[in-house]
Protein backbone atom coordinates (compact mmCIF):
# COMPACT_ATOMS: atom_id res chain seq x y z
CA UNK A 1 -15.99 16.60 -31.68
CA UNK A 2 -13.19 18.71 -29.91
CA UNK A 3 -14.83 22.05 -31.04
CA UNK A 4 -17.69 22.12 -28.67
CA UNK A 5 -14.88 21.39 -25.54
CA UNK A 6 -15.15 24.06 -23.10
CA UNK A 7 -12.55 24.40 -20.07
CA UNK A 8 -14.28 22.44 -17.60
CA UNK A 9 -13.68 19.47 -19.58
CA UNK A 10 -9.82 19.89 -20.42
CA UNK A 11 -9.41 20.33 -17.17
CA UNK A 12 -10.92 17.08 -16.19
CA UNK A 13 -9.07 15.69 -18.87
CA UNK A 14 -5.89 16.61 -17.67
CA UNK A 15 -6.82 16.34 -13.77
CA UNK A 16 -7.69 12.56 -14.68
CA UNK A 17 -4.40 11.97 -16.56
CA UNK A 18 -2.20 13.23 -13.50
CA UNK A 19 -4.06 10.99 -11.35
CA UNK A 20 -3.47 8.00 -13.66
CA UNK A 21 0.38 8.99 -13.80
CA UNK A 22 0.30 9.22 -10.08
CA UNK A 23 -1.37 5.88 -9.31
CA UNK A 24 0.90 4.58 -12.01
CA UNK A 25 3.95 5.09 -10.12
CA UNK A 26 2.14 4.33 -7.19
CA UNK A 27 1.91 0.79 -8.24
CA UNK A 28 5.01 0.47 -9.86
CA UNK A 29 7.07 1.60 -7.03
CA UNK A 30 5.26 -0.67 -4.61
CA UNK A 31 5.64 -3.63 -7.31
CA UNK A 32 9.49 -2.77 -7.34
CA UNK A 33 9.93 -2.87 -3.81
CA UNK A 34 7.94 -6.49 -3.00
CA UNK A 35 10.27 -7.87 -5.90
CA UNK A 36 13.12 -6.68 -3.90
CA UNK A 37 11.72 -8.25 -0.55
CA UNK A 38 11.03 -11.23 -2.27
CA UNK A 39 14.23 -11.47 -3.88
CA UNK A 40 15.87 -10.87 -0.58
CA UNK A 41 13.86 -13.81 1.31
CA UNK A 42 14.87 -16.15 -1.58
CA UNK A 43 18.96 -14.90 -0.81
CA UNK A 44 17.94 -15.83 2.48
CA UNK A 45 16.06 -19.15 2.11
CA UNK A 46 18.89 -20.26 -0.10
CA UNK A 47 21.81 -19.92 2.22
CA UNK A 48 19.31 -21.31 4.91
CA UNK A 49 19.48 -24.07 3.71
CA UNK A 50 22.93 -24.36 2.00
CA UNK A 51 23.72 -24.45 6.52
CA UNK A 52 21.64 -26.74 7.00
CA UNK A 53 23.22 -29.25 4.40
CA UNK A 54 26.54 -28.54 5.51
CA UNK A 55 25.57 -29.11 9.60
CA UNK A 56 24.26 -32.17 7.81
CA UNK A 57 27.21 -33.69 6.67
């Protein structure tokens, strides 16, 4: 199967694999940082409303 490969299609082989790496970390690093934003409304949200309870009482 691999015998009748020429160089055009290695190279779209490999040009397709860096592209896949690359939108890989793409997404990952964009996933990563919305976790962190999210994680840092919830810090906020929480002591929100730990003020609140205490103006409460």
């Amino acid at each position: 199967m691999f015998e009748n490969w020429g160089k055009e299609e290695l190279g779209l082989i490999i040009f397709n694999s860096i592209g896949i790496i690359i939108a890989l970390w793409f997404l990952t690093s964009r996933l990563r940082n919305k976790l962190v934003e999210v994680e840092g409304r919830r810090e906020n949200y929480g002591r929100s409303n730990n003020l609140k309870k205490l103006e409460e009482e």
